[in-house]
C-alpha atoms as a PDB file:
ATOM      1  CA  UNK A   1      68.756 199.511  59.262  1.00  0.00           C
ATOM      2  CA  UNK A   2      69.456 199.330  63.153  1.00  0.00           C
ATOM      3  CA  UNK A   3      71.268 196.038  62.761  1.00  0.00           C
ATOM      4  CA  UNK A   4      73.006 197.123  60.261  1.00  0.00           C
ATOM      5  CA  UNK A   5      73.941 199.983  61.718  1.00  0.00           C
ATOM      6  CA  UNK A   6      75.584 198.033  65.133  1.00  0.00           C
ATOM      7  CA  UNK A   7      77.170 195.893  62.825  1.00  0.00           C
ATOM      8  CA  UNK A   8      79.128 198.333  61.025  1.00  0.00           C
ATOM      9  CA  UNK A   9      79.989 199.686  64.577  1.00  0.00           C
ATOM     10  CA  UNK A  10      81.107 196.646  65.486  1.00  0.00           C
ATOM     11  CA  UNK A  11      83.193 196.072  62.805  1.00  0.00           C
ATOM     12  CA  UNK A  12      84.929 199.406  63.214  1.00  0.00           C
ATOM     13  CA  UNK A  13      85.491 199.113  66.648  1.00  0.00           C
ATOM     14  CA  UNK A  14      87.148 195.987  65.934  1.00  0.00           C
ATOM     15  CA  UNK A  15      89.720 196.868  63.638  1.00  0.00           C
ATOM     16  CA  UNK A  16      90.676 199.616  65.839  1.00  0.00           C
ATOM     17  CA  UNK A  17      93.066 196.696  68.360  1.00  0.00           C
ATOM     18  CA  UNK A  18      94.229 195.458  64.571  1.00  0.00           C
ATOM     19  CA  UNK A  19      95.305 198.803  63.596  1.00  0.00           C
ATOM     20  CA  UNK A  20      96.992 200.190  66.523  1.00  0.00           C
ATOM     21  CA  UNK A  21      98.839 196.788  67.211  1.00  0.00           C
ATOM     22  CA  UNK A  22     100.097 196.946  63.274  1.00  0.00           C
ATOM     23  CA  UNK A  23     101.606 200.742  64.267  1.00  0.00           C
ATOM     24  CA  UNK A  24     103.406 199.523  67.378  1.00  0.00           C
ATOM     25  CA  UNK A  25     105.087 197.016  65.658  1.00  0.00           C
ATOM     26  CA  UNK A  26     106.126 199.232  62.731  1.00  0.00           C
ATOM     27  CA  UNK A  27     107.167 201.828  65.215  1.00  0.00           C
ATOM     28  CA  UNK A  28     109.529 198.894  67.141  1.00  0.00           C
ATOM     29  CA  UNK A  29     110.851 197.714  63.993  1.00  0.00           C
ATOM     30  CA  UNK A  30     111.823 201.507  63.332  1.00  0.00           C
ATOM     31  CA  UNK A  31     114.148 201.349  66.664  1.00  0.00           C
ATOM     32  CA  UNK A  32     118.112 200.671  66.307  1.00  0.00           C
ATOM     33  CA  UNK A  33     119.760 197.809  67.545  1.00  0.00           C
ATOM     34  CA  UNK A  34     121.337 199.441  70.269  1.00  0.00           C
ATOM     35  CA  UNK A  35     119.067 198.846  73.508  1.00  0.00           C
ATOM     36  CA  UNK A  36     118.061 202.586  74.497  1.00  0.00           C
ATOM     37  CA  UNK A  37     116.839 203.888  78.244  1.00  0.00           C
ATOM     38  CA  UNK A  38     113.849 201.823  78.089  1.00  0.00           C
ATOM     39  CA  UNK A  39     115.771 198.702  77.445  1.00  0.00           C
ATOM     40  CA  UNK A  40     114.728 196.681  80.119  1.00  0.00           C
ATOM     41  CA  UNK A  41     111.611 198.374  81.307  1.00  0.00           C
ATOM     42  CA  UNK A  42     108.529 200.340  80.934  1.00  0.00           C
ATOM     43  CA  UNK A  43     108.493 203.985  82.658  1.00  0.00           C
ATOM     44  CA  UNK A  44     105.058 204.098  84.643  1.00  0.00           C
ATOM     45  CA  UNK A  45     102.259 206.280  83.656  1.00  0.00           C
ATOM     46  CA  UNK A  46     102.857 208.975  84.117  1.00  0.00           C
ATOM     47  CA  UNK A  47     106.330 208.688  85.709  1.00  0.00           C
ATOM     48  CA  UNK A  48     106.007 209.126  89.696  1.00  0.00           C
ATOM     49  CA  UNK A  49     108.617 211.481  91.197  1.00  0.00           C
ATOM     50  CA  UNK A  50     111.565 210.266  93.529  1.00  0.00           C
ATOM     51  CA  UNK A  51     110.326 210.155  97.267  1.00  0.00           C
ATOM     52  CA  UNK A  52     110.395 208.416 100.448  1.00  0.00           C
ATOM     53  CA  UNK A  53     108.109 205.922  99.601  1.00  0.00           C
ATOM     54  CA  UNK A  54     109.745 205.297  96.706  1.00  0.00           C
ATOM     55  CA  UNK A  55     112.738 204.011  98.560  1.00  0.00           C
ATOM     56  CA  UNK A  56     110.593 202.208 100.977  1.00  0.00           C
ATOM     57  CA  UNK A  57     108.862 200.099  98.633  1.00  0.00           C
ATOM     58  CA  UNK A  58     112.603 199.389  97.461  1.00  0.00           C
ATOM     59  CA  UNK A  59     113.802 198.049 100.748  1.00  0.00           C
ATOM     60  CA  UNK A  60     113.249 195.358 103.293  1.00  0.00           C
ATOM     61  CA  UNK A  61     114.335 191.613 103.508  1.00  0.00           C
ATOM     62  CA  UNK A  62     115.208 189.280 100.865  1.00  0.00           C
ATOM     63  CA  UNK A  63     112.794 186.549 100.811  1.00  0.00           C
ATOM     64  CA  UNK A  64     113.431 184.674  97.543  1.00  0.00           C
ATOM     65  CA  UNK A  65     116.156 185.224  95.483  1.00  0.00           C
ATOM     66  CA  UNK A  66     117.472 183.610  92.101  1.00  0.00           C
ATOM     67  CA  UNK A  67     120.443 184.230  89.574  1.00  0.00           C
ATOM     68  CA  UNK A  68     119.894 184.203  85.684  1.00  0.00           C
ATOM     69  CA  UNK A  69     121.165 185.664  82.741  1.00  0.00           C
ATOM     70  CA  UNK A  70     123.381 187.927  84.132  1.00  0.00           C
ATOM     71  CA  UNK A  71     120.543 189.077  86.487  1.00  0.00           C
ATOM     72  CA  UNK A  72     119.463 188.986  90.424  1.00  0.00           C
ATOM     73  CA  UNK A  73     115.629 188.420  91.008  1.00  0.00           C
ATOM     74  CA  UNK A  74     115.094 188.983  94.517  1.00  0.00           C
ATOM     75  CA  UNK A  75     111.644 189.266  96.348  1.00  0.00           C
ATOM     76  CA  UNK A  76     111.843 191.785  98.832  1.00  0.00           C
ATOM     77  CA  UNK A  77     109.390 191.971 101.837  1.00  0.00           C
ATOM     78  CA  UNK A  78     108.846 194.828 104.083  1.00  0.00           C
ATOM     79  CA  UNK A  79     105.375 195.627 106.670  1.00  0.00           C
ATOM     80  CA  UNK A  80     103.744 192.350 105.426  1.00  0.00           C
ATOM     81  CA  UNK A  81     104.317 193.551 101.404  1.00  0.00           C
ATOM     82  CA  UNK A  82     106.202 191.657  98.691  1.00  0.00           C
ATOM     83  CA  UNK A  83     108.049 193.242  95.940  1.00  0.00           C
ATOM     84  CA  UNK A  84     109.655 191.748  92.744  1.00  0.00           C
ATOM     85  CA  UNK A  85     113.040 193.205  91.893  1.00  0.00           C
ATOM     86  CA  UNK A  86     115.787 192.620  89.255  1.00  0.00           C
ATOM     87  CA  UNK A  87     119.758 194.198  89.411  1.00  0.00           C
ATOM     88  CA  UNK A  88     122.623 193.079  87.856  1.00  0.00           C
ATOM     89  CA  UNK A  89     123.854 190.324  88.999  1.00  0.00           C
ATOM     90  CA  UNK A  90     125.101 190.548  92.589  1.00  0.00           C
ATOM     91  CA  UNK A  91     125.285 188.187  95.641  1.00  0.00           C
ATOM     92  CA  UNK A  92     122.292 188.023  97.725  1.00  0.00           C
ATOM     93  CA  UNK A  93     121.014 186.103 100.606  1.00  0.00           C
ATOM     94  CA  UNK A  94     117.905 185.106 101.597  1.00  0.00           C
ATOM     95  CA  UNK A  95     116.984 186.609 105.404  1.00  0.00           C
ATOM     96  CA  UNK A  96     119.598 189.456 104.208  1.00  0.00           C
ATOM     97  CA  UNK A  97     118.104 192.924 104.465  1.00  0.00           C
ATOM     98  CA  UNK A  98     118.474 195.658 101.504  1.00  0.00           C
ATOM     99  CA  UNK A  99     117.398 198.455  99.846  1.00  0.00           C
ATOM    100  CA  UNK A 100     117.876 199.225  96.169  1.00  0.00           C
ATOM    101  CA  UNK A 101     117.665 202.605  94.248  1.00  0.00           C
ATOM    102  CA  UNK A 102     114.390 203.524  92.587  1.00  0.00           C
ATOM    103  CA  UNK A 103     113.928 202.182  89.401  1.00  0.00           C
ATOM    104  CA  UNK A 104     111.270 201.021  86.926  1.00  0.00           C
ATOM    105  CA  UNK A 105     108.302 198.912  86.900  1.00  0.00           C
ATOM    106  CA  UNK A 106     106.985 196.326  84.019  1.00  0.00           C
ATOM    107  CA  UNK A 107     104.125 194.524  84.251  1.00  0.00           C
ATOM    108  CA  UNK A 108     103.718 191.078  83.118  1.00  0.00           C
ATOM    109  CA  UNK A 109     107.348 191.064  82.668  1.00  0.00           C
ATOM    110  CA  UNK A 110     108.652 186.996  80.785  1.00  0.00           C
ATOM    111  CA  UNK A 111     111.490 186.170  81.712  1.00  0.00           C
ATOM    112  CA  UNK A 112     112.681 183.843  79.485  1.00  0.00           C
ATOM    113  CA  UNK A 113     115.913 182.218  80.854  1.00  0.00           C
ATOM    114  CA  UNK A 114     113.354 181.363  84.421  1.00  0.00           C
ATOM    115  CA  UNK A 115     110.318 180.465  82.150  1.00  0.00           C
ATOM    116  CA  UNK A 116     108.925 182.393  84.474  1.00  0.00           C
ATOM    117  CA  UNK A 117     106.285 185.805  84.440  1.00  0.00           C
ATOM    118  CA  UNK A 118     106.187 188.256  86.643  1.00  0.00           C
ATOM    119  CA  UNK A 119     102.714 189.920  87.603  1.00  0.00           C
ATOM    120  CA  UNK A 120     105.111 193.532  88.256  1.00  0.00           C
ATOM    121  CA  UNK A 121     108.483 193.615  88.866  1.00  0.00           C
ATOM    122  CA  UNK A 122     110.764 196.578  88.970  1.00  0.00           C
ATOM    123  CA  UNK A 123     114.175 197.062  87.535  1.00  0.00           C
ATOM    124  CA  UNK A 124     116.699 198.732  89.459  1.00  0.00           C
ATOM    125  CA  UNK A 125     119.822 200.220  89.138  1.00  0.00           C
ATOM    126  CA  UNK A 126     121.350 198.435  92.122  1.00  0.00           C
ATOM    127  CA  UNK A 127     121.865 198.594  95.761  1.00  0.00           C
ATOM    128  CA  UNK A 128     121.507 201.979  97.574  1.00  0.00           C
ATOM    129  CA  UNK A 129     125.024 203.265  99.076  1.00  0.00           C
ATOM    130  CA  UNK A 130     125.440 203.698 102.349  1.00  0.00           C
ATOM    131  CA  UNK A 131     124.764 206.719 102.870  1.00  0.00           C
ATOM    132  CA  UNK A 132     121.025 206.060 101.195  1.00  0.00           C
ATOM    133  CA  UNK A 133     121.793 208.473  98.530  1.00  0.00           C
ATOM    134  CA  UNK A 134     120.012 207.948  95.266  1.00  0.00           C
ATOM    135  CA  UNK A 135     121.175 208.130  91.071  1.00  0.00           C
ATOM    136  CA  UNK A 136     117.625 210.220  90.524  1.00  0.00           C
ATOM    137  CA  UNK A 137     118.783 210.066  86.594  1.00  0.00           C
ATOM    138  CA  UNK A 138     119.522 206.703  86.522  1.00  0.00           C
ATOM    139  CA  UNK A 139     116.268 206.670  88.156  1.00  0.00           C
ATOM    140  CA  UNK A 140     114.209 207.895  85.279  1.00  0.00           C
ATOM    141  CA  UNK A 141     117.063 206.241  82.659  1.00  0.00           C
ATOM    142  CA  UNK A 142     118.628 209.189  81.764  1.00  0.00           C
ATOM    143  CA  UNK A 143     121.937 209.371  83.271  1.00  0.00           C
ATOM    144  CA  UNK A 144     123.653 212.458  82.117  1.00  0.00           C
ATOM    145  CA  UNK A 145     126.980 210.608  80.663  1.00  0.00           C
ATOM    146  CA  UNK A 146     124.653 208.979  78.608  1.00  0.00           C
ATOM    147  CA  UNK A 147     125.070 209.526  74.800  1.00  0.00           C
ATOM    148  CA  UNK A 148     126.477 207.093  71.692  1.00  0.00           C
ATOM    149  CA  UNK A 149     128.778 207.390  69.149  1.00  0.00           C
ATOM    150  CA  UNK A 150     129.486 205.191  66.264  1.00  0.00           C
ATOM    151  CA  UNK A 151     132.102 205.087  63.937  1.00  0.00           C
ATOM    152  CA  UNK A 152     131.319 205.183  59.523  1.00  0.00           C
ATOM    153  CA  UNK A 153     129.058 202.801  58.159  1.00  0.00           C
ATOM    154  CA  UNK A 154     131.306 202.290  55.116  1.00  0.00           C
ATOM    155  CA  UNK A 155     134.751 201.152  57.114  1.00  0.00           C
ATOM    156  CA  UNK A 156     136.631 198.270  56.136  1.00  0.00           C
ATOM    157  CA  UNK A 157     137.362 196.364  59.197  1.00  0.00           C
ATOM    158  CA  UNK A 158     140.659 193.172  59.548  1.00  0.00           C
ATOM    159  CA  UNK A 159     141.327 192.559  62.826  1.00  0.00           C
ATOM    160  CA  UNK A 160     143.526 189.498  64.309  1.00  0.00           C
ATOM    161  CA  UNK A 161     141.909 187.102  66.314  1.00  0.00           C
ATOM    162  CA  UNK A 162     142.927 186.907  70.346  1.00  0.00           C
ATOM    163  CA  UNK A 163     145.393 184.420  71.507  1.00  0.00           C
ATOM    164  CA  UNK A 164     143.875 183.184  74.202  1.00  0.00           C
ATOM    165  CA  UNK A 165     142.745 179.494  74.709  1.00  0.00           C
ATOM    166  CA  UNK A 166     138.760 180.893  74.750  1.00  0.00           C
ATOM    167  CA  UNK A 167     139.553 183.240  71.749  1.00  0.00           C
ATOM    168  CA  UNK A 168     137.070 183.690  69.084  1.00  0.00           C
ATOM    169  CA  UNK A 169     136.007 185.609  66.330  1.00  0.00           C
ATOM    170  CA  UNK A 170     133.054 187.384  66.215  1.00  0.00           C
ATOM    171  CA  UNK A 171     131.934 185.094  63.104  1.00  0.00           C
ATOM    172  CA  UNK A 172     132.692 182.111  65.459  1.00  0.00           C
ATOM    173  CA  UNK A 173     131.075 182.981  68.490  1.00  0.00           C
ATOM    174  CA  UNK A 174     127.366 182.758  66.696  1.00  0.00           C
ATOM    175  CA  UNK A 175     128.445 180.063  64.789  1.00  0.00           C
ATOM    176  CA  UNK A 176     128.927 178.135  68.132  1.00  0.00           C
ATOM    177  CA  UNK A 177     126.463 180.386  70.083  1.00  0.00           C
ATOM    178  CA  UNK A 178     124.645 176.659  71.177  1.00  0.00           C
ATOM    179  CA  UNK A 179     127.825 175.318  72.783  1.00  0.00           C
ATOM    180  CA  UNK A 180     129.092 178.261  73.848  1.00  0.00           C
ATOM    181  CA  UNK A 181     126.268 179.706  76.200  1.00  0.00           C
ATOM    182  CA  UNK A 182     126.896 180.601  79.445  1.00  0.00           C
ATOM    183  CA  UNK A 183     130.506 180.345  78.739  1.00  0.00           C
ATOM    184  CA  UNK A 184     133.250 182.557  79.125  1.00  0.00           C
ATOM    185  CA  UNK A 185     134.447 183.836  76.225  1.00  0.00           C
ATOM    186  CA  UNK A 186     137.338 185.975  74.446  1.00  0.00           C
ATOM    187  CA  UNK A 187     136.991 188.385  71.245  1.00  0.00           C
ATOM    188  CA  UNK A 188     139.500 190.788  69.696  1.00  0.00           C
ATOM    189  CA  UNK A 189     137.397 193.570  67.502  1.00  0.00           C
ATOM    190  CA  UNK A 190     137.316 196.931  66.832  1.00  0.00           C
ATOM    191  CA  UNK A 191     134.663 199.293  68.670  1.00  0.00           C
ATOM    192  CA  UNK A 192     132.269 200.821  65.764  1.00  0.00           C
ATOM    193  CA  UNK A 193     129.348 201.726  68.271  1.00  0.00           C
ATOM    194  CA  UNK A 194     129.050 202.771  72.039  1.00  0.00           C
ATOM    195  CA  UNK A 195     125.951 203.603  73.919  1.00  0.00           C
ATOM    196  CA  UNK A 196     127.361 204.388  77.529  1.00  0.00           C
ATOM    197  CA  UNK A 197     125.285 205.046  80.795  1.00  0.00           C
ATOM    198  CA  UNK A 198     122.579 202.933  80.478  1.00  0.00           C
ATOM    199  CA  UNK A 199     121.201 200.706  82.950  1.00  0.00           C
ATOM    200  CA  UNK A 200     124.489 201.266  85.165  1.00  0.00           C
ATOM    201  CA  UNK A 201     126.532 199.845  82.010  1.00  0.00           C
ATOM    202  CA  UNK A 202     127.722 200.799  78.943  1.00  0.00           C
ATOM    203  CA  UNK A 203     126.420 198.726  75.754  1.00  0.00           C
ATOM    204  CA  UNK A 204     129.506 198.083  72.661  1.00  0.00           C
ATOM    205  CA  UNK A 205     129.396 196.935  69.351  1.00  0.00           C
ATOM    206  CA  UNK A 206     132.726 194.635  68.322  1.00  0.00           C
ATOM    207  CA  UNK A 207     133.220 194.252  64.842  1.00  0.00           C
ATOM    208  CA  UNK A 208     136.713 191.849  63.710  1.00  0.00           C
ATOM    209  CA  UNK A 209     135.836 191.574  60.050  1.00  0.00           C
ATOM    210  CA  UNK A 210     134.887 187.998  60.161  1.00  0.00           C
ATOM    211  CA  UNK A 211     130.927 187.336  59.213  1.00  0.00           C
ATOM    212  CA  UNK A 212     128.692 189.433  57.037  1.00  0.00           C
ATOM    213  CA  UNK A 213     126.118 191.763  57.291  1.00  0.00           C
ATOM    214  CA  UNK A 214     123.684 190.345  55.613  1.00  0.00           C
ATOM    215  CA  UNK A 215     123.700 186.969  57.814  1.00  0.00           C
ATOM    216  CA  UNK A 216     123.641 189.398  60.493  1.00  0.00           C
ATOM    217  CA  UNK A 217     127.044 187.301  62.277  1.00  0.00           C
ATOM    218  CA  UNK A 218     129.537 190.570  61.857  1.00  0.00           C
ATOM    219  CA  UNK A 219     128.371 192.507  64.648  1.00  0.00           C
ATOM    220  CA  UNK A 220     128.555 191.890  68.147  1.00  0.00           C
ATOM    221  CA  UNK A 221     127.195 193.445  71.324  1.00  0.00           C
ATOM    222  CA  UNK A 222     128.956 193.921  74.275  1.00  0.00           C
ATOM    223  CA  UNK A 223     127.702 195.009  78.236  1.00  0.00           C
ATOM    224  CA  UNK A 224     130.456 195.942  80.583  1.00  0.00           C
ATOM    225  CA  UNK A 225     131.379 198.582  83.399  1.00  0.00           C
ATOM    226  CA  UNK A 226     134.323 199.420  81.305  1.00  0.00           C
ATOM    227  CA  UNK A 227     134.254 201.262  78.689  1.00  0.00           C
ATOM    228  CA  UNK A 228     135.957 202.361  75.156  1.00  0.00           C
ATOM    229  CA  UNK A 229     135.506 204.395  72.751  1.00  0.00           C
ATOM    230  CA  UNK A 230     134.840 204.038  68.849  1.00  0.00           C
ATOM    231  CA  UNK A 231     137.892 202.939  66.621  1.00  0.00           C
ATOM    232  CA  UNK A 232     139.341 201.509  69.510  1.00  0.00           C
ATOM    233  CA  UNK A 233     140.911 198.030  68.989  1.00  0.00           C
ATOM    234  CA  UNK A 234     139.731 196.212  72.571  1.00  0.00           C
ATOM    235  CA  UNK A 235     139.859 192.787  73.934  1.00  0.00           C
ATOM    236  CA  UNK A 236     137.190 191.320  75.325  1.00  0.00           C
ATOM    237  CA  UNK A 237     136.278 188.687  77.914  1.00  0.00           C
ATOM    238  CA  UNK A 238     132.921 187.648  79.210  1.00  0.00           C
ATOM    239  CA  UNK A 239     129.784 185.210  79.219  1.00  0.00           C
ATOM    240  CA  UNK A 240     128.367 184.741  76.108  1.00  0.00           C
ATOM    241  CA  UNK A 241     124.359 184.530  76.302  1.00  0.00           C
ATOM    242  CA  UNK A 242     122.524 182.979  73.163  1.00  0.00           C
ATOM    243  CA  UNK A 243     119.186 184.140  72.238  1.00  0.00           C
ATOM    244  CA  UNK A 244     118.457 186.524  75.036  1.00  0.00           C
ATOM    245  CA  UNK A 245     115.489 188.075  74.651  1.00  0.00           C
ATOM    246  CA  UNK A 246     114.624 191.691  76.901  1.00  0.00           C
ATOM    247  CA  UNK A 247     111.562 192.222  75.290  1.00  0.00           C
ATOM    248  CA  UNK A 248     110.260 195.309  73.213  1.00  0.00           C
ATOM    249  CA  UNK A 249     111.430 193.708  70.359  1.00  0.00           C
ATOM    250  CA  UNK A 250     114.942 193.588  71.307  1.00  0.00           C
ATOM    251  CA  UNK A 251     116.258 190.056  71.299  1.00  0.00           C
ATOM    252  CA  UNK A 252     120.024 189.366  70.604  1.00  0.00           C
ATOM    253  CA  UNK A 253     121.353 185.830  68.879  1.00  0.00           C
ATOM    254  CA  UNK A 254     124.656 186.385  70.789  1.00  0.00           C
ATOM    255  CA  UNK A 255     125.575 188.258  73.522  1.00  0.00           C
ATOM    256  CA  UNK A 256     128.917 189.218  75.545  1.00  0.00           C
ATOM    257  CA  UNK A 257     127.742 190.305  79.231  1.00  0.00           C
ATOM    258  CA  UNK A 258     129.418 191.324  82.141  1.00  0.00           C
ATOM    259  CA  UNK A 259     133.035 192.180  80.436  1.00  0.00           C
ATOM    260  CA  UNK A 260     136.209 193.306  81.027  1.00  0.00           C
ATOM    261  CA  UNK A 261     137.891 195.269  78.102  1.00  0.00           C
ATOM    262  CA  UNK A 262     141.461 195.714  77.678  1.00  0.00           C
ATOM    263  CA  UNK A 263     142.950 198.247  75.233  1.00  0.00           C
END
C-alpha cells in the first residue's frame, strides 16, 4: 500500500507542470493582437521601486554593442559589472559612456534576429536626458497617454494604393514579406486600431482593403513616434520586418517599424 501510495503522489505531482503550462497558454492565446505594456518584457517580482541604484546599474561604458531588428543591444560596464541592455535603435559606440532610464528585466530573453540568448537583459526606454531625469511610468510601462482605440469591427474598408516607387498594399507586403525584409517600404491604409504610449512608441493597425481576414493578410501593424488616430487615412513609410517574434506569444508575419506617417 506504501508504494502505491508514492506512486499516486508521484503521479499527481506530475501533472501539476502539465496543467499549469496548458492554463498559460490558454490564458496567452486569450490576449489581443495588439502588443500591451508587457510587450517586450517581464516586470520583476515583485516590481522594485525607482532609485539610485536603479540608475546606476543603468549606466557606465558601452562595451559591446550590436544593431538588430530595429533594436540596440549594448553591454554596459560600470565598477567591474556587466549589464545587458536593449533600446530602440540608436547610435552607439563602443568606449562611449551612457546611462539609460530604468526599465525592465527578462531572463533568458531569445533573440531571434542575433540567434542569440540572453542570461538577463533589461529593456529600456532609452537614454537618460541630460538633466538625469527619469519617465518613472514608462518605467513600470504605464505611461499615462497610454490608452487604444479602434474603430467598428464591421467597416467596409477601399483604399487606393500609394504612388510611390516602394508602394504596396497591405495584401502585397506579406505576400512578398521574404523579399521584402529589412526593406523600406510604403503603404496607404486606413487606421482601424491605435495603442499609443507604449514602449516610447505608439503601435497602428493599417487596413487598405486588400487581403482577407481569414488568411490573416488584411491587417497590418505599424510602430512609429508619430502618431494618428482611428479612421484616419495615413501614409506610411518604414522597414518591413518578417516573422519577428517578441516572445509571449506575440510573433508578427509582417511588420512596419520605425515609421513616419503622413496624413
Amino acid at each position: 500500500m506504501k508504494r502505491v501510495s508514492m506512486l499516486l503522489t508521484t503521479s499527481v505531482l506530475t501533472l501539476i507542470p502539465m496543467v499549469s503550462v496548458c492554463s498559460s497558454y490558454a490564458e496567452t492565446k486569450k490576449l489581443d493582437k495588439t502588443p500591451p505594456e508587457h510587450l517586450y518584457m517581464k516586470e520583476k517580482q515583485p516590481a522594485p521601486p525607482v532609485s539610485h541604484q536603479d540608475m546606476s546599474a543603468l549606466s557606465g561604458k558601452v562595451v559591446e554593442t550590436m544593431n538588430s531588428g530595429g533594436y540596440t543591444y549594448l553591454c554596459i560596464e560600470k565598477d567591474g559589472k556587466k549589464t545587458w541592455a536593449a533600446i530602440l535603435e540608436t547610435k552607439v559606440a563602443v568606449g562611449q559612456e551612457i546611462a539609460l532610464q530604468p526599465g525592465y528585466e527578462m531572463v533568458n530573453f531569445n533573440s531571434k534576429t542575433l540567434n542569440r540568448t540572453f542570461d538577463k537583459i533589461i529593456f529600456s526606454t532609452g537614454p537618460a536626458s541630460a538633466e538625469g531625469t527619469v519617465d518613472v511610468k514608462s518605467f513600470h510601462g504605464k505611461a499615462a497617454e497610454s490608452k487604444t482605440t479602434e474603430a467598428a469591427p464591421a467597416e467596409k474598408i477601399q483604399v487606393e494604393k500609394a504612388s510611390a516607387p516602394d508602394a504596396y498594399t497591405v495584401a502585397e507586403l506579406y505576400g512578398k514579406r521574404a523579399e521584402l525584409d529589412t526593406k523600406n517600404v510604403t503603404v496607404k491604409g486606413k487606421v482601424v486600431k491605435v495603442s499609443s504610449g507604449i514602449m516610447g512608441r505608439n503601435w497602428l493597425h493599417i487596413q487598405d482593403g486588400s487581403g482577407n481576414q481569414k488568411d490573416g493578410n488584411n491587417d497590418l501593424v505599424v510602430t512609429s513616434k508619430d502618431l494618428a488616430a482611428v479612421g484616419d487615412i495615413v501614409t506610411v513609410s518604414g522597414t518591413l520586418y518578417k516573422d519577428k517574434d517578441f516572445g509571449s506569444g506575440y510573433k508578427y508575419d509582417v511588420i512596419v517599424e520605425q515609421a513616419s506617417i503622413k496624413k
